[in-house]
Protein backbone atom coordinates (compact mmCIF):
# COMPACT_ATOMS: atom_id res chain seq x y z
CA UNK A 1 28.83 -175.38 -46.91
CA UNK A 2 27.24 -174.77 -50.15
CA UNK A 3 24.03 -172.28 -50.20
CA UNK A 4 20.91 -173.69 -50.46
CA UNK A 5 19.27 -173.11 -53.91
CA UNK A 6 15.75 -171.43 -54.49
CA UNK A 7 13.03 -172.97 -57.09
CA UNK A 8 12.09 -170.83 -59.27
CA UNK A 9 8.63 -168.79 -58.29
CA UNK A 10 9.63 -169.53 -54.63
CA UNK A 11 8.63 -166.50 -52.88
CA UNK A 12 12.01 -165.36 -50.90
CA UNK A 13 11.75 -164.67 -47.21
CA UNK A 14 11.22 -160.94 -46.63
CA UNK A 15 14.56 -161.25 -44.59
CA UNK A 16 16.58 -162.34 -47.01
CA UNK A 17 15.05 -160.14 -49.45
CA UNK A 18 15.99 -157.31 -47.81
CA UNK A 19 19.08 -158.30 -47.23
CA UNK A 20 19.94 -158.97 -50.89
CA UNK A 21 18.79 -155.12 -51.82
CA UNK A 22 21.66 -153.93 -49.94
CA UNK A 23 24.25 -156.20 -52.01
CA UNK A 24 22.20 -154.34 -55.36
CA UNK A 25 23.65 -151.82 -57.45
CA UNK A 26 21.84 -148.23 -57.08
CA UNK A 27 22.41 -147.22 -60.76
CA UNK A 28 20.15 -150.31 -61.93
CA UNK A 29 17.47 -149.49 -59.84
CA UNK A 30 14.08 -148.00 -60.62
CA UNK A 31 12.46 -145.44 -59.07
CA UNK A 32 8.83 -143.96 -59.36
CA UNK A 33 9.65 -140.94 -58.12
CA UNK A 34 10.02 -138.04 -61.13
CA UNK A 35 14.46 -137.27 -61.37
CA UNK A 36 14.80 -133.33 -60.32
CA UNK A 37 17.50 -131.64 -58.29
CA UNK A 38 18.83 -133.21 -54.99
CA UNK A 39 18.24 -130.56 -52.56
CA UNK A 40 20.93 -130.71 -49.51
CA UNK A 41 19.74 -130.89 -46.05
CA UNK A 42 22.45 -128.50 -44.67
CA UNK A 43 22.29 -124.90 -45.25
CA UNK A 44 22.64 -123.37 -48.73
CA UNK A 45 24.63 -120.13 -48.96
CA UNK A 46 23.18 -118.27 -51.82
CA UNK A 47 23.99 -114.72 -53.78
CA UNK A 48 21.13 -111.87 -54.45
CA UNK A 49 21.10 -109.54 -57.34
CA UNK A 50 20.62 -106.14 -56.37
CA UNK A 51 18.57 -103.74 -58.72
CA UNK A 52 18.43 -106.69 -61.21
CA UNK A 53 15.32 -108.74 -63.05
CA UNK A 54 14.65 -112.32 -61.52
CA UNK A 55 17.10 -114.63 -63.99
CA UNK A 56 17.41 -118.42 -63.39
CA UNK A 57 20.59 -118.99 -61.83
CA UNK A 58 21.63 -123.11 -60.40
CA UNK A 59 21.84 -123.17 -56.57
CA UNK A 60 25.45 -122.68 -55.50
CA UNK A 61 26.82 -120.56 -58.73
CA UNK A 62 27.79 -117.41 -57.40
CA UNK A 63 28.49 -114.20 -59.47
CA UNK A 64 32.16 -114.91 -60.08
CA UNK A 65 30.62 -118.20 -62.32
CA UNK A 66 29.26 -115.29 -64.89
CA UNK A 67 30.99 -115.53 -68.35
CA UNK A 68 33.13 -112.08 -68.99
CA UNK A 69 31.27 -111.84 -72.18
CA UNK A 70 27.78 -111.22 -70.41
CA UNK A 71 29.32 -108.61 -67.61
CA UNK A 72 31.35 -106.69 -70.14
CA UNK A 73 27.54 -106.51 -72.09
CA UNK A 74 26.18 -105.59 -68.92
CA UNK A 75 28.32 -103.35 -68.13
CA UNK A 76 28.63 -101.73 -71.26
CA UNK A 77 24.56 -101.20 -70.73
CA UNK A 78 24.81 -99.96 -67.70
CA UNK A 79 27.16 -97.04 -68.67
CA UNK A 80 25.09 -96.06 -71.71
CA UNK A 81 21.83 -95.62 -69.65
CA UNK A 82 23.33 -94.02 -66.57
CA UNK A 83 25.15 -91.68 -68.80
CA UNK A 84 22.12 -91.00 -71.10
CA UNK A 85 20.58 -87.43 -69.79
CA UNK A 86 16.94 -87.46 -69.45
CA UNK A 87 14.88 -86.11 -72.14
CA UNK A 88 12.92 -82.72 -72.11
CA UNK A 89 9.61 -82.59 -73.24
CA UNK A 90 9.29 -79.57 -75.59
CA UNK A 91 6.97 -76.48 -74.60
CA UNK A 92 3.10 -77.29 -75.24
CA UNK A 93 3.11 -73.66 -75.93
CA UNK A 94 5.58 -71.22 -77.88
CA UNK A 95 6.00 -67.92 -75.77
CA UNK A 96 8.28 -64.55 -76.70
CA UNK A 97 11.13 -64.16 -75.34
CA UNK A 98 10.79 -60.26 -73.41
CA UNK A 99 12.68 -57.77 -74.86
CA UNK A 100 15.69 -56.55 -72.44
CA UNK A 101 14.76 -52.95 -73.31
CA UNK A 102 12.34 -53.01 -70.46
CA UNK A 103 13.90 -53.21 -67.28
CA UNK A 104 11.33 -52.83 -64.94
CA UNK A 105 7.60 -53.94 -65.83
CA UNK A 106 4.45 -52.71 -64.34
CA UNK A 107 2.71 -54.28 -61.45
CA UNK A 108 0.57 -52.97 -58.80
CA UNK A 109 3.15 -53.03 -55.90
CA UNK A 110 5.43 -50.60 -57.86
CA UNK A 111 2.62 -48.33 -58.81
CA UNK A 112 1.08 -48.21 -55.51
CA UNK A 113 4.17 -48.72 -53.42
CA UNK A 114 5.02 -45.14 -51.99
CA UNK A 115 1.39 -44.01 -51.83
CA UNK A 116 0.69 -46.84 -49.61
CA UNK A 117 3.88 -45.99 -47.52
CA UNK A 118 2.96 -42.30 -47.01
CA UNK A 119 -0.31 -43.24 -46.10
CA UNK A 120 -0.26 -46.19 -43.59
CA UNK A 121 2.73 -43.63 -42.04
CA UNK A 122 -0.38 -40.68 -41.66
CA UNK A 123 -2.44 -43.71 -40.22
CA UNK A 124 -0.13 -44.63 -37.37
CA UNK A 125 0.24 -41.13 -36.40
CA UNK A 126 -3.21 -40.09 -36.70
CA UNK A 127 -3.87 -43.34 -34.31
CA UNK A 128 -0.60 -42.37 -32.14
CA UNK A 129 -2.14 -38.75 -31.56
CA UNK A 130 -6.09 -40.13 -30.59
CA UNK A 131 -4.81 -42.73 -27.86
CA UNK A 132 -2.86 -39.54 -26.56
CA UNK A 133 -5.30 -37.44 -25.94
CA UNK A 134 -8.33 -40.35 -24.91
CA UNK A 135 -5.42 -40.94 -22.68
CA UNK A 136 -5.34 -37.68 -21.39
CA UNK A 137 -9.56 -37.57 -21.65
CA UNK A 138 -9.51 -34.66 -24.23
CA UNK A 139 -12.04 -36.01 -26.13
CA UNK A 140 -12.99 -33.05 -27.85
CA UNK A 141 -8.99 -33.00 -29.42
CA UNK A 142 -9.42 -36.79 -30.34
CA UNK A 143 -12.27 -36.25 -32.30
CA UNK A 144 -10.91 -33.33 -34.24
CA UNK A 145 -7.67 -35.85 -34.94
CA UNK A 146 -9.68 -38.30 -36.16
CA UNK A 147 -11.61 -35.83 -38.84
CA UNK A 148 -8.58 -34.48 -39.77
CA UNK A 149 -6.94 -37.32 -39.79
CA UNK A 150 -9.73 -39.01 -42.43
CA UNK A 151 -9.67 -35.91 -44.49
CA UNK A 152 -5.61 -35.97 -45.13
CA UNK A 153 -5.58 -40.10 -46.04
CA UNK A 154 -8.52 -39.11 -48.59
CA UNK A 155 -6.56 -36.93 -49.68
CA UNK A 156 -3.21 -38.76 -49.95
CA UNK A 157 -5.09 -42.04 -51.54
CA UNK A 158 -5.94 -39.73 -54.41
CA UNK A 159 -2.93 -41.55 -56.88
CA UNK A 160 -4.70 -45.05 -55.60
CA UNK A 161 -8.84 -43.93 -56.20
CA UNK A 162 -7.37 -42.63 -59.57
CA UNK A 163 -5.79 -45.67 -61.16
CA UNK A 164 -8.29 -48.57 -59.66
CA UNK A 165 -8.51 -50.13 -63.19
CA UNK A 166 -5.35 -51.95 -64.18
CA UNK A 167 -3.70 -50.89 -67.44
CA UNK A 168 -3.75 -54.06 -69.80
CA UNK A 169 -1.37 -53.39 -73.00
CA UNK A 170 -1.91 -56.45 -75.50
CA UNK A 171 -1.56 -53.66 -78.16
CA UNK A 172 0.41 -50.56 -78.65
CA UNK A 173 -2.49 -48.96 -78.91
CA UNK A 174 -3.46 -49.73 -75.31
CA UNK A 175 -0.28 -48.72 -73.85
CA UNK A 176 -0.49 -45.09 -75.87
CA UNK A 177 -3.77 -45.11 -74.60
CA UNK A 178 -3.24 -46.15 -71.15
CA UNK A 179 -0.13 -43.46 -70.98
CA UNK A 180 -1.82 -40.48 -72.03
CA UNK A 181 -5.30 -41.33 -70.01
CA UNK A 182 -2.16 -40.88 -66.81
CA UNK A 183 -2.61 -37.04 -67.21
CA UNK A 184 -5.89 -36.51 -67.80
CA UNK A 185 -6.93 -36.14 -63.91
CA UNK A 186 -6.17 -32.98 -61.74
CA UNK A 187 -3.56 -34.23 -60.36
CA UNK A 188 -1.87 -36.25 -63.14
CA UNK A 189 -0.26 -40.02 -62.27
CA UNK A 190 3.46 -39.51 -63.09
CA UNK A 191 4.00 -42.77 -61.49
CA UNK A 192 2.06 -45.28 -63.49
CA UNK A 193 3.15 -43.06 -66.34
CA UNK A 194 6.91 -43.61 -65.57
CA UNK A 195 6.27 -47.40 -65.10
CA UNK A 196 4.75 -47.82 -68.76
CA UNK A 197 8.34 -46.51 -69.75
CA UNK A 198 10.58 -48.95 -71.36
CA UNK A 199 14.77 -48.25 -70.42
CA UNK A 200 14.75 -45.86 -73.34
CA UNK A 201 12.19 -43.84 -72.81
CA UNK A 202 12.94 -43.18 -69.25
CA UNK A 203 15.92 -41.49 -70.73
CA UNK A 204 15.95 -38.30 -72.97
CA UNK A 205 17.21 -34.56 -73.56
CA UNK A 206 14.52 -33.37 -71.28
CA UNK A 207 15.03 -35.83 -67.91
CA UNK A 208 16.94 -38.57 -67.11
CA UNK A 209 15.10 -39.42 -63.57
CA UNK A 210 11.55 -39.59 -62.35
CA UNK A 211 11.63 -36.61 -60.36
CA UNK A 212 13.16 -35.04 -64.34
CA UNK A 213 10.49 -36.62 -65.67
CA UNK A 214 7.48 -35.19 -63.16
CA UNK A 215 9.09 -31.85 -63.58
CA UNK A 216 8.77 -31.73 -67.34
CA UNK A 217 5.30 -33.12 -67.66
CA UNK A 218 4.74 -30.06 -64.93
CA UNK A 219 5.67 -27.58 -66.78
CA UNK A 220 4.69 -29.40 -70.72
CA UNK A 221 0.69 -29.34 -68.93
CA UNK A 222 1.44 -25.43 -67.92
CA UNK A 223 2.46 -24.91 -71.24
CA UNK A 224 -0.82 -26.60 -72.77
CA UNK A 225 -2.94 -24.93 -70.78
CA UNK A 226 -2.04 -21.15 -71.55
CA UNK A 227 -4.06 -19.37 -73.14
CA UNK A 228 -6.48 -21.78 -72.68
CA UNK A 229 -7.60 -22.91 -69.36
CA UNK A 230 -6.70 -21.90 -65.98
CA UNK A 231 -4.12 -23.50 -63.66
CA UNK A 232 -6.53 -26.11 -61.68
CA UNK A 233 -8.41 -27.23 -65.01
CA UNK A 234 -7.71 -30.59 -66.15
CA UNK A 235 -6.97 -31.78 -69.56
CA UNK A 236 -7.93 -34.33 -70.98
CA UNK A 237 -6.00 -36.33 -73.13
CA UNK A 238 -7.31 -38.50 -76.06
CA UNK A 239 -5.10 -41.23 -79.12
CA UNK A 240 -7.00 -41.34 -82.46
CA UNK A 241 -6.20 -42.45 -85.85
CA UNK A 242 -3.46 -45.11 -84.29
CA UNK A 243 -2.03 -46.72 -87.33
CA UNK A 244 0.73 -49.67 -87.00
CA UNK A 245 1.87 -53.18 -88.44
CA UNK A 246 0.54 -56.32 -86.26
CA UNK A 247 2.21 -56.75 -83.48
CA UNK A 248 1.74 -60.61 -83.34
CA UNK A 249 4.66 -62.11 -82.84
CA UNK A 250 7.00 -58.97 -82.78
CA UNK A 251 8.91 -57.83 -79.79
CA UNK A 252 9.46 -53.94 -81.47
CA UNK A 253 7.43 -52.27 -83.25
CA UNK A 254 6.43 -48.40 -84.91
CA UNK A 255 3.53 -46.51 -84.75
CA UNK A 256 2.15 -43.27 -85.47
CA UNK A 257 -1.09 -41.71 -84.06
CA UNK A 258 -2.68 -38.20 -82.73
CA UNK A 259 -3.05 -36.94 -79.76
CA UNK A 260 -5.77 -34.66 -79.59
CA UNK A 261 -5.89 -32.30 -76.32
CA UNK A 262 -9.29 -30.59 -74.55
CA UNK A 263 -10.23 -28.97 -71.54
CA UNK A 264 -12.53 -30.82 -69.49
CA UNK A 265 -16.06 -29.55 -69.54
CA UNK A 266 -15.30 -27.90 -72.75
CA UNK A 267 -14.95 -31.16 -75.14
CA UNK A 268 -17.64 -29.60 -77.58
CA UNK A 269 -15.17 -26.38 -78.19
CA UNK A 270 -12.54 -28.91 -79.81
CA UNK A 271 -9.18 -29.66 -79.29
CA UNK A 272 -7.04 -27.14 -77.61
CA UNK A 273 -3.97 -29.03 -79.34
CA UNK A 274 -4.05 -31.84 -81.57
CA UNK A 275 -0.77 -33.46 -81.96
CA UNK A 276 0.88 -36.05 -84.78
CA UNK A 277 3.16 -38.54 -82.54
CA UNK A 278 5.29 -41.10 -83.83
CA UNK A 279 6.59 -43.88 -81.24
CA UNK A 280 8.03 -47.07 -81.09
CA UNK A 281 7.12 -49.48 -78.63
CA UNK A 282 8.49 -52.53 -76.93
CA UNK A 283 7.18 -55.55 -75.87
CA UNK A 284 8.32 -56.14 -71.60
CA UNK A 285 8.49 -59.33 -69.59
CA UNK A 286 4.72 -59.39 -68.79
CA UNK A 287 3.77 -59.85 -72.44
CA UNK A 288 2.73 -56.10 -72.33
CA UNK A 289 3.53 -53.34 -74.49
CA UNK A 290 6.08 -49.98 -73.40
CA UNK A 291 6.34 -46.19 -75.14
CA UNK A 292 9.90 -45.67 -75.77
CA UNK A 293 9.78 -41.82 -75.80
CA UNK A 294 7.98 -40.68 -72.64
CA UNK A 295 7.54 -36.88 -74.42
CA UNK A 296 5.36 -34.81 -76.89
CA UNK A 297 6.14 -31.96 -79.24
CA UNK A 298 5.02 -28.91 -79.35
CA UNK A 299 2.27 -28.09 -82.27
CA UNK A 300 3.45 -26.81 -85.32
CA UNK A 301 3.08 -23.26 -84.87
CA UNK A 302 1.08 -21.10 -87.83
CA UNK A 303 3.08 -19.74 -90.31
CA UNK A 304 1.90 -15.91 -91.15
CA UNK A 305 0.81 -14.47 -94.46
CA UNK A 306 3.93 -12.72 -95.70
CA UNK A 307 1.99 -8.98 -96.86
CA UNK A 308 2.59 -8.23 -100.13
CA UNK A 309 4.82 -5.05 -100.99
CA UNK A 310 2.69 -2.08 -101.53
């Protein structure tokens, strides 16, 4: 039975219309709808990059899909910057480098150290002795404790009242200042004296220890004072006429100065001794300047008139 034919500009039934789409071929047909990727309606299984910037990559492509040109390049990157050691930043400022010739530098602890020991020791057994005896209601004894007791640490914290102002050696003149101003007291500070010391001047003929060294200076102010003063007068100790090369930027350096010696309360009689010293200093971890002889000479002594043959 043959078909039946359709004029042309017949309008088809929407039946058969519909029909005939499904007999069309999908690759002729039109579509208003912009082309882009067909996304799947399952599940996608993807792969995520680790440590990596946000590249591009077509759903589905995994890491294996990579050509060996770009891994070996990665790679290759990857080894140069992990191996690459980070960079320093140089010094904003340029600082010596401390001469090893001074082993031990000055600071307050060491200075004050065993004065502090022997007194806080006094303390506690000054305190020990007063709860004792308010214990035992002598309050008469507790009272003379506690005098006594105040009398001795005044006594004891003589090193400490004595060396309040801290010794500051930018120069060598300082530090042959700072030394020397050590003995002029009544009881003279071999301590801070020993600690402006560098390692070779803690060592000569006359001591090799600080209990050498206190002994010498002992017997060196004994020595000074004959003739002169009495045993419990002071001297007083004063550097002039310092003369040395700038010590900017050095680590070692000479100089030569005098030492001029006088009784205290008797400054307007002169100098008892007045001494040319010649020293070499060295510059310690703190920046500050050492005396690398921790001695002094004698004066010159006079040389007498020879008398002429009669």
């Amino acid at each position: 039975m043959d078909k039946p034919r359709l004029r042309p500009g017949a309008r088809k039934d929407p039946e058969v219309a519909a029909a005939e789409w499904l007999f069309q071929d999908g690759a002729g047909t039109s579509s208003t709808q912009p082309p882009g990727p067909v996304i799947p309606a399952g599940p996608v299984e993807g792969f995520e990059l680790a440590d990596a910037p946000d590249l591009a990559r077509a759903p589905g492509v995994g890491d294996a899909a990579s050509s060996p040109t770009s891994a070996a390049g990665a790679a290759s990157e990857t080894a140069r910057t992990g191996s690459r050691a980070p960079e320093r930043h140089p010094a904003s400022r340029m600082t010596l480098e401390p001469s090893p010739g001074v082993l031990q530098a000055w600071t307050r602890a060491a200075e004050w150290g065993p004065t502090l020991l022997v007194l806080g020791s006094w303390s506690a057994a000054m305190l020990l002795l007063i709860y004792f005896s308010l214990g035992a209601e002598a309050y008469g004894l507790a009272t003379m404790l506690f005098v006594a007791g105040c009398v001795v640490a005044a006594i004891l914290s003589y090193p400490i009242l004595i060396t309040l102002e801290r010794p500051v050696r930018v120069t060598p003149e300082q530090a042959a200042r700072d030394y020397f101003a050590a003995l002029s007291h009544h009881l003279p500070h071999h301590r801070r004296m020993w600690l402006l010391l560098s390692a070779r001047g803690r060592v000569s003929p006359c001591f090799a220890s600080y209990e050498g060294f206190k002994k010498y200076w002992n017997t060196r102010l004994v020595q000074l004072r004959q003739g002169h003063a009495g045993p419990l007068s002071p001297l007083v100790f004063v550097v002039s006429d310092f003369r040395a090369d700038k010590s900017a930027g050095r680590t070692e350096i000479d100089g030569k100065f005098t030492v001029n010696v006088f009784v205290r309360g008797r400054r307007s009689e002169g100098p008892i001794a007045k001494l040319t010293v010649e020293r070499s200093f060295t510059r310690g971890p703190d920046n500050m300047w050492y005396l690398d002889d921790g001695t002094l000479s004698d004066p010159p002594k006079p040389q007498r008139a020879s008398r002429p043959d009669a």
